[in-house]
N, C-alpha and C. Protein backbone atom coordinates (compact mmCIF):
# COMPACT_ATOMS: atom_id res chain seq x y z
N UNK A 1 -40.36 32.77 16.76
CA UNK A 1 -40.88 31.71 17.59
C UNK A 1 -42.36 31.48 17.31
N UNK A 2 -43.39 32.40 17.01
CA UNK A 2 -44.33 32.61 16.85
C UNK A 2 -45.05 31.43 15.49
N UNK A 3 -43.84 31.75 14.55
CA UNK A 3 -43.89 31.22 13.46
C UNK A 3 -43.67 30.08 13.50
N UNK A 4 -42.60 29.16 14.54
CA UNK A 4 -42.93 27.69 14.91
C UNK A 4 -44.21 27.25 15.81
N UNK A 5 -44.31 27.86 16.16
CA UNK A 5 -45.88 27.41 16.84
C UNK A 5 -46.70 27.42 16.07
N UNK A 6 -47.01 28.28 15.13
CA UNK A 6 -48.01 28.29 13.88
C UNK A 6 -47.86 26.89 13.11
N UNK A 7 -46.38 26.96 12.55
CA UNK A 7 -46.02 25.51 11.85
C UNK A 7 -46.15 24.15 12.76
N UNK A 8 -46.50 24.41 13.79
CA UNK A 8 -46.64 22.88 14.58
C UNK A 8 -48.30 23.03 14.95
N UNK A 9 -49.12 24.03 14.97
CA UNK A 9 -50.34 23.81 14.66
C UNK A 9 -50.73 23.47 13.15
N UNK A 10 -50.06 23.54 12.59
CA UNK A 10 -50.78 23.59 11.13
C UNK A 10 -50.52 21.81 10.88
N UNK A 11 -49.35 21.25 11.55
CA UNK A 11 -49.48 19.77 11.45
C UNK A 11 -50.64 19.46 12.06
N UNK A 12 -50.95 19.72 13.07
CA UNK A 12 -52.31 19.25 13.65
C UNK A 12 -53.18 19.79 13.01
N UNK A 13 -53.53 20.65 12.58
CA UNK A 13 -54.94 21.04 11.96
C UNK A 13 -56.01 19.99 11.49
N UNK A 14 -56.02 19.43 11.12
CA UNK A 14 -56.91 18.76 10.59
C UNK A 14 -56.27 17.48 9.40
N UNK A 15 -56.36 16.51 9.88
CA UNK A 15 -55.90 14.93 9.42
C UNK A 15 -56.65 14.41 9.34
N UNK A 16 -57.91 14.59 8.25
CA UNK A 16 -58.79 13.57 7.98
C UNK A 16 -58.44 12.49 7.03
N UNK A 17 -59.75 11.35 6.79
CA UNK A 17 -59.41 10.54 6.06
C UNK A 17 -60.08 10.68 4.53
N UNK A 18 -60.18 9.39 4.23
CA UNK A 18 -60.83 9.11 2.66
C UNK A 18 -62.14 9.76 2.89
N UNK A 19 -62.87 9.21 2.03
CA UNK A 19 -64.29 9.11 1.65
C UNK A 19 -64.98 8.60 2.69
N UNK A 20 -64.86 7.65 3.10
CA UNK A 20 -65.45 6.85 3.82
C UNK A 20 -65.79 7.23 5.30
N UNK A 21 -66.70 7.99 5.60
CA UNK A 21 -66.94 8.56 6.78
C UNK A 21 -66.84 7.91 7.96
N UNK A 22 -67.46 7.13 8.02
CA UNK A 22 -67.57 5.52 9.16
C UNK A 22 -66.13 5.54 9.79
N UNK A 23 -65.36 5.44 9.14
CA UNK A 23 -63.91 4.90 8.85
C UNK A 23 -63.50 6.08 10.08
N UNK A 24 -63.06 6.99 9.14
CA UNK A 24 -62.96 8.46 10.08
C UNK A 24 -63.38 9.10 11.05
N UNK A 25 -64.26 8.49 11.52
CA UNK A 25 -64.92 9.12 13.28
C UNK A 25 -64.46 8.22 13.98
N UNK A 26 -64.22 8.85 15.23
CA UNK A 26 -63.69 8.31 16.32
C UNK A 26 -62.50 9.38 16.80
N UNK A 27 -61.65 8.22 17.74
CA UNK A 27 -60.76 8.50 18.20
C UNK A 27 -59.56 8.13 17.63
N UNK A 28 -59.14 9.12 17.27
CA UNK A 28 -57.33 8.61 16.33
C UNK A 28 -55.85 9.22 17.44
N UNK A 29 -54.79 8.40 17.82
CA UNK A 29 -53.79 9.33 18.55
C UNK A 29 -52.49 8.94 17.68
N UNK A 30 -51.98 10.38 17.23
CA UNK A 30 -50.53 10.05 16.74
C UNK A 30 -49.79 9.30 17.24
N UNK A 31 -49.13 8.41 16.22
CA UNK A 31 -47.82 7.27 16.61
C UNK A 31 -46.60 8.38 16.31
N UNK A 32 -46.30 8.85 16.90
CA UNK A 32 -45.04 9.70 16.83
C UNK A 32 -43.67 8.95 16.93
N UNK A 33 -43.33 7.88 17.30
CA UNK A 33 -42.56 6.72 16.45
C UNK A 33 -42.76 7.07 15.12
N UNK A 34 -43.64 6.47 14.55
CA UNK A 34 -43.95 5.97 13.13
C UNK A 34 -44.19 7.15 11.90
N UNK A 35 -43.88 8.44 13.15
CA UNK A 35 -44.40 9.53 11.94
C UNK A 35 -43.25 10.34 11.55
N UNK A 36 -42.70 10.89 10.21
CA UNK A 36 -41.96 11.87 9.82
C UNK A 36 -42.19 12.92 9.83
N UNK A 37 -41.81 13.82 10.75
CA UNK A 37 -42.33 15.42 10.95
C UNK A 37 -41.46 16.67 9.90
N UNK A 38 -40.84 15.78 8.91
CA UNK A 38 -40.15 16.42 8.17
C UNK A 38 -38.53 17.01 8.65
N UNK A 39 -38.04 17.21 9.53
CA UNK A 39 -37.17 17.59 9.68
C UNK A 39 -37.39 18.71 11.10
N UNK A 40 -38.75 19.07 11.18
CA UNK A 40 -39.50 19.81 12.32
C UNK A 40 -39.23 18.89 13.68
N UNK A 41 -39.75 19.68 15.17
CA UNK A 41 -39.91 19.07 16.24
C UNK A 41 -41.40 18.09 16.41
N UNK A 42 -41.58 17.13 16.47
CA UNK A 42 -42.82 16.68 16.46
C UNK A 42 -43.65 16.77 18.07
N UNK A 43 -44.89 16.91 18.35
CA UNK A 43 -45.43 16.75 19.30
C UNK A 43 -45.14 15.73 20.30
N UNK A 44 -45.22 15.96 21.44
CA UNK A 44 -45.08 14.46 22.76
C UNK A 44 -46.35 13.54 22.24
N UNK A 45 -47.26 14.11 22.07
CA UNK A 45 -48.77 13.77 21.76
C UNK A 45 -49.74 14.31 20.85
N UNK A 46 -50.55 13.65 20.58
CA UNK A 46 -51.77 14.56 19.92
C UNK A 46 -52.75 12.97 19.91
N UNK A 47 -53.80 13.76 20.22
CA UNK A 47 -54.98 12.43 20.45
C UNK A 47 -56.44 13.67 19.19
N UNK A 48 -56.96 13.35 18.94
CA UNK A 48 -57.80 14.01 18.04
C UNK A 48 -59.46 12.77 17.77
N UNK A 49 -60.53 13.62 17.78
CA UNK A 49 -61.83 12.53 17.92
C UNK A 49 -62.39 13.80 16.63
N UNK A 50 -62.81 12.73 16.11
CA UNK A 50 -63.69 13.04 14.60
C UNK A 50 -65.14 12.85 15.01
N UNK A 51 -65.88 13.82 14.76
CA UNK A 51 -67.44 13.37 14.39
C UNK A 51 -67.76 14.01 13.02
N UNK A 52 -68.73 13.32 12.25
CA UNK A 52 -69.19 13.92 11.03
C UNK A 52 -70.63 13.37 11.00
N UNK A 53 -71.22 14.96 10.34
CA UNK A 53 -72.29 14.91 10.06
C UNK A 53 -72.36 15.63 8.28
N UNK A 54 -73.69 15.28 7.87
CA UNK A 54 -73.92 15.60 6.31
C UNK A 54 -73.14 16.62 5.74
N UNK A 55 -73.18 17.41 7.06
CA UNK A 55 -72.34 19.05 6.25
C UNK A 55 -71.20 19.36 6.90
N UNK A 56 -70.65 18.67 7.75
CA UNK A 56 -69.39 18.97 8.72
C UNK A 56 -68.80 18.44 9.41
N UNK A 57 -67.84 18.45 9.74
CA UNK A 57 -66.65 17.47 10.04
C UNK A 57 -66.38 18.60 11.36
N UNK A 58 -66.01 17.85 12.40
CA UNK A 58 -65.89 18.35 13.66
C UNK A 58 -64.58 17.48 14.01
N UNK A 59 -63.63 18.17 14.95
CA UNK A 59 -62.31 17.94 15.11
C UNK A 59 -62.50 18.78 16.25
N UNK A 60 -61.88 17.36 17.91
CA UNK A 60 -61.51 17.85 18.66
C UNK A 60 -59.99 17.18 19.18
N UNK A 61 -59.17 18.40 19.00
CA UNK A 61 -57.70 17.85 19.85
C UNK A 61 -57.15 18.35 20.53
N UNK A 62 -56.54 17.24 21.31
CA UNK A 62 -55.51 17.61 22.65
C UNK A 62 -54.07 17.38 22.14
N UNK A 63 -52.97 18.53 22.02
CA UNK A 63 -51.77 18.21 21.65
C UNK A 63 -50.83 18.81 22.98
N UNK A 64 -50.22 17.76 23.45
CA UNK A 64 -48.90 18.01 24.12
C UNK A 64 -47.34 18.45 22.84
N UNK A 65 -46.92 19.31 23.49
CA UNK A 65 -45.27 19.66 22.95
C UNK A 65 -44.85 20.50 23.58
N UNK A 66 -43.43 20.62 23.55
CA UNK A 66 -42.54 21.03 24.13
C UNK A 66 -42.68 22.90 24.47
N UNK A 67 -43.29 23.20 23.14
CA UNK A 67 -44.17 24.55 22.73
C UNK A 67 -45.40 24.88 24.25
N UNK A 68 -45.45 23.59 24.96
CA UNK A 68 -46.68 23.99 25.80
C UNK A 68 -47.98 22.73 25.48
N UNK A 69 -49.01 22.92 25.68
CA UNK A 69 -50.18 22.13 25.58
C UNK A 69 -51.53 22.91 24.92
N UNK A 70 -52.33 22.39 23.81
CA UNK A 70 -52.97 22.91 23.45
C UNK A 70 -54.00 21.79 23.22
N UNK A 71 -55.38 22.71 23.24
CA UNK A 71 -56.80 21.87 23.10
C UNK A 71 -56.90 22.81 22.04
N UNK A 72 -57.86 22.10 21.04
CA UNK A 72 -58.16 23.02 20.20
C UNK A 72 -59.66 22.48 19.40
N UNK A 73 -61.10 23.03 19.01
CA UNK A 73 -62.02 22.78 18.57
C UNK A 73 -62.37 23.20 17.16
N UNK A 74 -62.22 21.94 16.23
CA UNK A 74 -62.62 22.88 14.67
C UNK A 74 -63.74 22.50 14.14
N UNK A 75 -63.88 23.18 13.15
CA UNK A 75 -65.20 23.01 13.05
C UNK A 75 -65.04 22.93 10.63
N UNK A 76 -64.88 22.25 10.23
CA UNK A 76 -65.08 22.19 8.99
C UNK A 76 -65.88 21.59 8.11
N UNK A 77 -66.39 22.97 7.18
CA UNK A 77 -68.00 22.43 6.38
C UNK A 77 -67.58 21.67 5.09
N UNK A 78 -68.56 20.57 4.59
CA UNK A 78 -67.74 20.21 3.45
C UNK A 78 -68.13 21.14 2.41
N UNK A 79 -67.48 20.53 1.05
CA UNK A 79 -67.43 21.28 -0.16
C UNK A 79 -67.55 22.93 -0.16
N UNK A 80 -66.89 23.60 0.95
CA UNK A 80 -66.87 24.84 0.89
C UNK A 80 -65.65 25.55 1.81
N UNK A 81 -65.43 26.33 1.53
CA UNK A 81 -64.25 26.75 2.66
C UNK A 81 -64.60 27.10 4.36
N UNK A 82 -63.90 26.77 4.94
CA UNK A 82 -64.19 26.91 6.45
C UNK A 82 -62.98 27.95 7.14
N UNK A 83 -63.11 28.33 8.31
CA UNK A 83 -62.40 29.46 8.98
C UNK A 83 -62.54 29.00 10.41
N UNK A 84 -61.68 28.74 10.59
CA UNK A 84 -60.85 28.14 12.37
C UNK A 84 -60.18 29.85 12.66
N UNK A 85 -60.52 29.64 14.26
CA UNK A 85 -59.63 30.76 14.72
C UNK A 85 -58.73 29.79 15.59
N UNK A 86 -57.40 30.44 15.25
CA UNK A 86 -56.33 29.30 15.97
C UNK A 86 -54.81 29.95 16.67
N UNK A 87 -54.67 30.46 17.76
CA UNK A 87 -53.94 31.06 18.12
C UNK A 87 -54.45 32.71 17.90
N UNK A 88 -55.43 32.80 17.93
CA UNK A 88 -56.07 34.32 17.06
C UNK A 88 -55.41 34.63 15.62
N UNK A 89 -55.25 33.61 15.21
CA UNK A 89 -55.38 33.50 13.46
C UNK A 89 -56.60 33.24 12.87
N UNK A 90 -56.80 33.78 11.27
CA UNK A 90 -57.76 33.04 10.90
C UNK A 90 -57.06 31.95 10.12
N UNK A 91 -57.51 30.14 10.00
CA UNK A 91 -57.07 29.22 9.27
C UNK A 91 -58.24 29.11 8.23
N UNK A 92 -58.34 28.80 6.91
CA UNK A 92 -58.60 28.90 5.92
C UNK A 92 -58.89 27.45 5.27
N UNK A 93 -59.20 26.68 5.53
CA UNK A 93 -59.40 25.07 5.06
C UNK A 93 -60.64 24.90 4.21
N UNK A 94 -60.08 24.08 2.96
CA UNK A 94 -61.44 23.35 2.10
C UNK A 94 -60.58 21.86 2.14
N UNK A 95 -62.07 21.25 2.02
CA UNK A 95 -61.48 19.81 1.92
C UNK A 95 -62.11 19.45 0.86
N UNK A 96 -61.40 18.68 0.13
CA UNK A 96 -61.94 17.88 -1.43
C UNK A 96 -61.88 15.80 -1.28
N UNK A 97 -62.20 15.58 -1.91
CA UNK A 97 -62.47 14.30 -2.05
C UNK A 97 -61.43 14.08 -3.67
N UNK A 98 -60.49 12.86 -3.46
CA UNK A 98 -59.36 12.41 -4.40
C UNK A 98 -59.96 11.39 -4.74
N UNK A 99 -59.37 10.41 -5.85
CA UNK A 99 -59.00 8.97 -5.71
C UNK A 99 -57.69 8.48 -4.96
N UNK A 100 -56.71 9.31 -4.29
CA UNK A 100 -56.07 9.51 -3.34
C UNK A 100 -56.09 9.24 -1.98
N UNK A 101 -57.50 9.98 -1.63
CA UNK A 101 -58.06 10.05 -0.32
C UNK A 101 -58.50 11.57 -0.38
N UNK A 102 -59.15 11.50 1.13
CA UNK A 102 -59.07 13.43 0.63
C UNK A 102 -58.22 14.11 0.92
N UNK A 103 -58.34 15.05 0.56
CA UNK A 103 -57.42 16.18 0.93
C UNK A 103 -58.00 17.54 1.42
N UNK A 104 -57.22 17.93 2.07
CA UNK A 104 -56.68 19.52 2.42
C UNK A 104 -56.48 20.60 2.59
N UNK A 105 -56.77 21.48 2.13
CA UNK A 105 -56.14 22.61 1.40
C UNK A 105 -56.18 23.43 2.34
N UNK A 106 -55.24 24.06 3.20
CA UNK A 106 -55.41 25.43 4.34
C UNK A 106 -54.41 26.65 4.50
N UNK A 107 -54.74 27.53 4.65
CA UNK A 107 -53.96 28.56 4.85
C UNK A 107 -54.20 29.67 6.03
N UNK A 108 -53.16 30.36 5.66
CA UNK A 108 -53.26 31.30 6.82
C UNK A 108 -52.23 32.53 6.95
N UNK A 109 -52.74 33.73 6.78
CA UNK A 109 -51.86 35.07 6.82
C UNK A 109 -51.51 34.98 8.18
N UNK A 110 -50.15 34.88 8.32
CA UNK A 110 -49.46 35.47 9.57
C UNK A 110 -49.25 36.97 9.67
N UNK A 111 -49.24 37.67 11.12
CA UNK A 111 -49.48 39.07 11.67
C UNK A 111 -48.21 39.42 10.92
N UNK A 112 -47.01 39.03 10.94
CA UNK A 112 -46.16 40.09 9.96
C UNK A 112 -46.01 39.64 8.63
N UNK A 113 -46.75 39.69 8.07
CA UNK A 113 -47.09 39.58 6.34
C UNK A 113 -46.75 38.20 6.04
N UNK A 114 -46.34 37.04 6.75
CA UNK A 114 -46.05 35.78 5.82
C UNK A 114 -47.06 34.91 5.47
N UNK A 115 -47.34 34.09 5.50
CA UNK A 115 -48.06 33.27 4.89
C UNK A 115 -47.80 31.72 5.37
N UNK A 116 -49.10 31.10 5.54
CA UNK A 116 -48.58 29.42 6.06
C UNK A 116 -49.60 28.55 4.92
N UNK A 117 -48.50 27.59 4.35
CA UNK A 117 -49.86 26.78 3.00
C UNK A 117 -49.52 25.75 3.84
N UNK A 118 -50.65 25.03 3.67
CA UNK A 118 -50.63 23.14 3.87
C UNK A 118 -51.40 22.61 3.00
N UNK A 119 -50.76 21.12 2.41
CA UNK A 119 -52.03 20.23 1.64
C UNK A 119 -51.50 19.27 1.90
N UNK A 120 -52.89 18.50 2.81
CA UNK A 120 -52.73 16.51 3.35
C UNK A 120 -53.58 16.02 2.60
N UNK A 121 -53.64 15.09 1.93
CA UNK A 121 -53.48 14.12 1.72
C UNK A 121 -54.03 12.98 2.91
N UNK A 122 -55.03 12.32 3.48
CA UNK A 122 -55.29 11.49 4.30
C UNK A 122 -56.29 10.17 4.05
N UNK A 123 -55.79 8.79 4.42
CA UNK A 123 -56.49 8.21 3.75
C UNK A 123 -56.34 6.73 5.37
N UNK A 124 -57.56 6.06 5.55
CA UNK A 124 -57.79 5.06 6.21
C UNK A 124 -57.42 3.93 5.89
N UNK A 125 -56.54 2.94 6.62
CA UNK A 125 -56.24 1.66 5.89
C UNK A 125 -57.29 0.87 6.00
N UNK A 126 -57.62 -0.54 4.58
CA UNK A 126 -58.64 -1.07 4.61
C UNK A 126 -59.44 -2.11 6.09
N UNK A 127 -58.31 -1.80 7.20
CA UNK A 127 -59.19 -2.43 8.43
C UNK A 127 -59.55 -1.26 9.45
N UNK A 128 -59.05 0.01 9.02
CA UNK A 128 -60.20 0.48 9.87
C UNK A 128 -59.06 0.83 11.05
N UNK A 129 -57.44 0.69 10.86
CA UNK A 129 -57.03 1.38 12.70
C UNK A 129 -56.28 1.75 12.30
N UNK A 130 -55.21 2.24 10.84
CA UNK A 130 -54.96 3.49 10.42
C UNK A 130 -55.37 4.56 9.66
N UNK A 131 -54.55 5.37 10.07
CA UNK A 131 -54.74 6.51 9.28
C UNK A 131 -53.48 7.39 8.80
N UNK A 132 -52.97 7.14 7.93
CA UNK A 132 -51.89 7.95 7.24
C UNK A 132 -52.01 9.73 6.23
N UNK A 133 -51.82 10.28 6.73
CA UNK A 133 -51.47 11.63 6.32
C UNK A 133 -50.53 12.12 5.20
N UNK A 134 -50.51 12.48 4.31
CA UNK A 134 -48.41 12.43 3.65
C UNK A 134 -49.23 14.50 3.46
N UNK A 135 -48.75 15.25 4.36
CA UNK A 135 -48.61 16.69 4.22
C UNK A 135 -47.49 17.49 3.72
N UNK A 136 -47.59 18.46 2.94
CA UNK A 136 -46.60 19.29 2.43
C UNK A 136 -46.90 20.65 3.31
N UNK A 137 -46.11 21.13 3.74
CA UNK A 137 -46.33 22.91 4.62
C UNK A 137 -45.22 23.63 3.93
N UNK A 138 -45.67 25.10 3.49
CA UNK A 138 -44.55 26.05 3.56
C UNK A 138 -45.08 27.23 5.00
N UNK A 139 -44.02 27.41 4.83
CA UNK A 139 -43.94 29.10 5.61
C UNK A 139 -42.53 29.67 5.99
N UNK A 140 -42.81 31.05 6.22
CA UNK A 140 -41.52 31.64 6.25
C UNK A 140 -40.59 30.22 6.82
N UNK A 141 -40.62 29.84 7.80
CA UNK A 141 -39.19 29.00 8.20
C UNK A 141 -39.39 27.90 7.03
N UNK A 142 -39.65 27.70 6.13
CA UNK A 142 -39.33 27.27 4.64
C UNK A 142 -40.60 25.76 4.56
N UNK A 143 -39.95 24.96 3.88
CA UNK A 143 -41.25 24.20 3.23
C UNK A 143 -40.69 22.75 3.94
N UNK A 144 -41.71 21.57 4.00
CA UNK A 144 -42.09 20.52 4.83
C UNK A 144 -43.04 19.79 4.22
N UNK A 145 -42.19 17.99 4.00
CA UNK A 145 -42.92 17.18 3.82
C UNK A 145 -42.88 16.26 5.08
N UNK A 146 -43.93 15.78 5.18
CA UNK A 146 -44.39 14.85 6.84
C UNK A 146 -45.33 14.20 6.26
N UNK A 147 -45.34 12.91 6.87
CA UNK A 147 -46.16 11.80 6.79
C UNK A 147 -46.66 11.45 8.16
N UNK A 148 -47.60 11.40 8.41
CA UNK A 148 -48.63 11.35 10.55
C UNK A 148 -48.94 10.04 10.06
N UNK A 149 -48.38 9.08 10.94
CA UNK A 149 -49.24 7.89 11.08
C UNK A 149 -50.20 8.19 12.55
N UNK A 150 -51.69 7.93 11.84
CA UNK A 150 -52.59 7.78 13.59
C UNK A 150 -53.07 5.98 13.35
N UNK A 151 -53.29 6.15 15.19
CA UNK A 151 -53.89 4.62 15.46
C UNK A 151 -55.17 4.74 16.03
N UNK A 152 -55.94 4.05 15.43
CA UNK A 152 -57.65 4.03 16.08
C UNK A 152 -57.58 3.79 17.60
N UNK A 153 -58.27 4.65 18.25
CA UNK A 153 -58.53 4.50 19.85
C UNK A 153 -59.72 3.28 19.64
């Protein structure tokens, strides 16, 4: 059970966008209609507010699910790896810049030896009130492709 709660934080973790910083701050809330959670349970909710500054990207979210309700505060530096404590895990995130959009990269040792990978993929549409995700996750309960559509608050 432990291990689905991990895998339904790790969708939320962090859904940023392109390059384009402007773009990416604010307030974004999942269209959970519009989103493929892969074959997983998806959240009732998740609302998430971006601020960025020169060296860091700040992520605050509120996720409703069935799992319970969680707030959660991250904190990620660019061009270097960052460390979220998340459920008393450590999460493991670098983010890179694509011609894609950016991306991703996070991990995380689970307490009985497994392992959780994610890489998103996130990019802003050219007006500014989406934001599309396309994420790949493994972990022990096996591997996951999902696509998060968010809508600008």
């Amino acid at each position: 059970m432990r291990s689905f709660v991990l895998c339904l934080v790790a969708v939320a973790c962090l859904c940023s966008a392109d390059a384009r910083a402007a773009d990416r701050q604010g307030t974004w809330k999942l269209n959970v209609d519009k989103s493929d959670f892969g074959g997983m349970p998806g959240p009732k909710s998740l609302v998430m507010t971006i601020k960025e500054t020169d060296q860091q990207v700040l992520v605050d979210q509120k996720m409703e699910s069935d799992m319970g309700d969680m707030d959660m505060h991250l904190k990620f530096d660019k061009g270097k790896e960052s460390v979220n404590q998340i459920m008393g895990m450590e999460f493991h995130t670098k983010l890179s810049n694509t011609s894609e959009g950016e991306q991703e990269d996070s991990w995380a040792d689970l307490p009985d030896g497994g392992k959780i990978e994610r890489k998103a993929v996130s990019k802003v549409s050219d007006d500014g009130k989406v934001m599309t995700s396309n994420v790949w996750m493994k972990s022990p309960m096996g591997e996951a492709n999902q696509k998060l559509i968010f809508d600008k608050q």
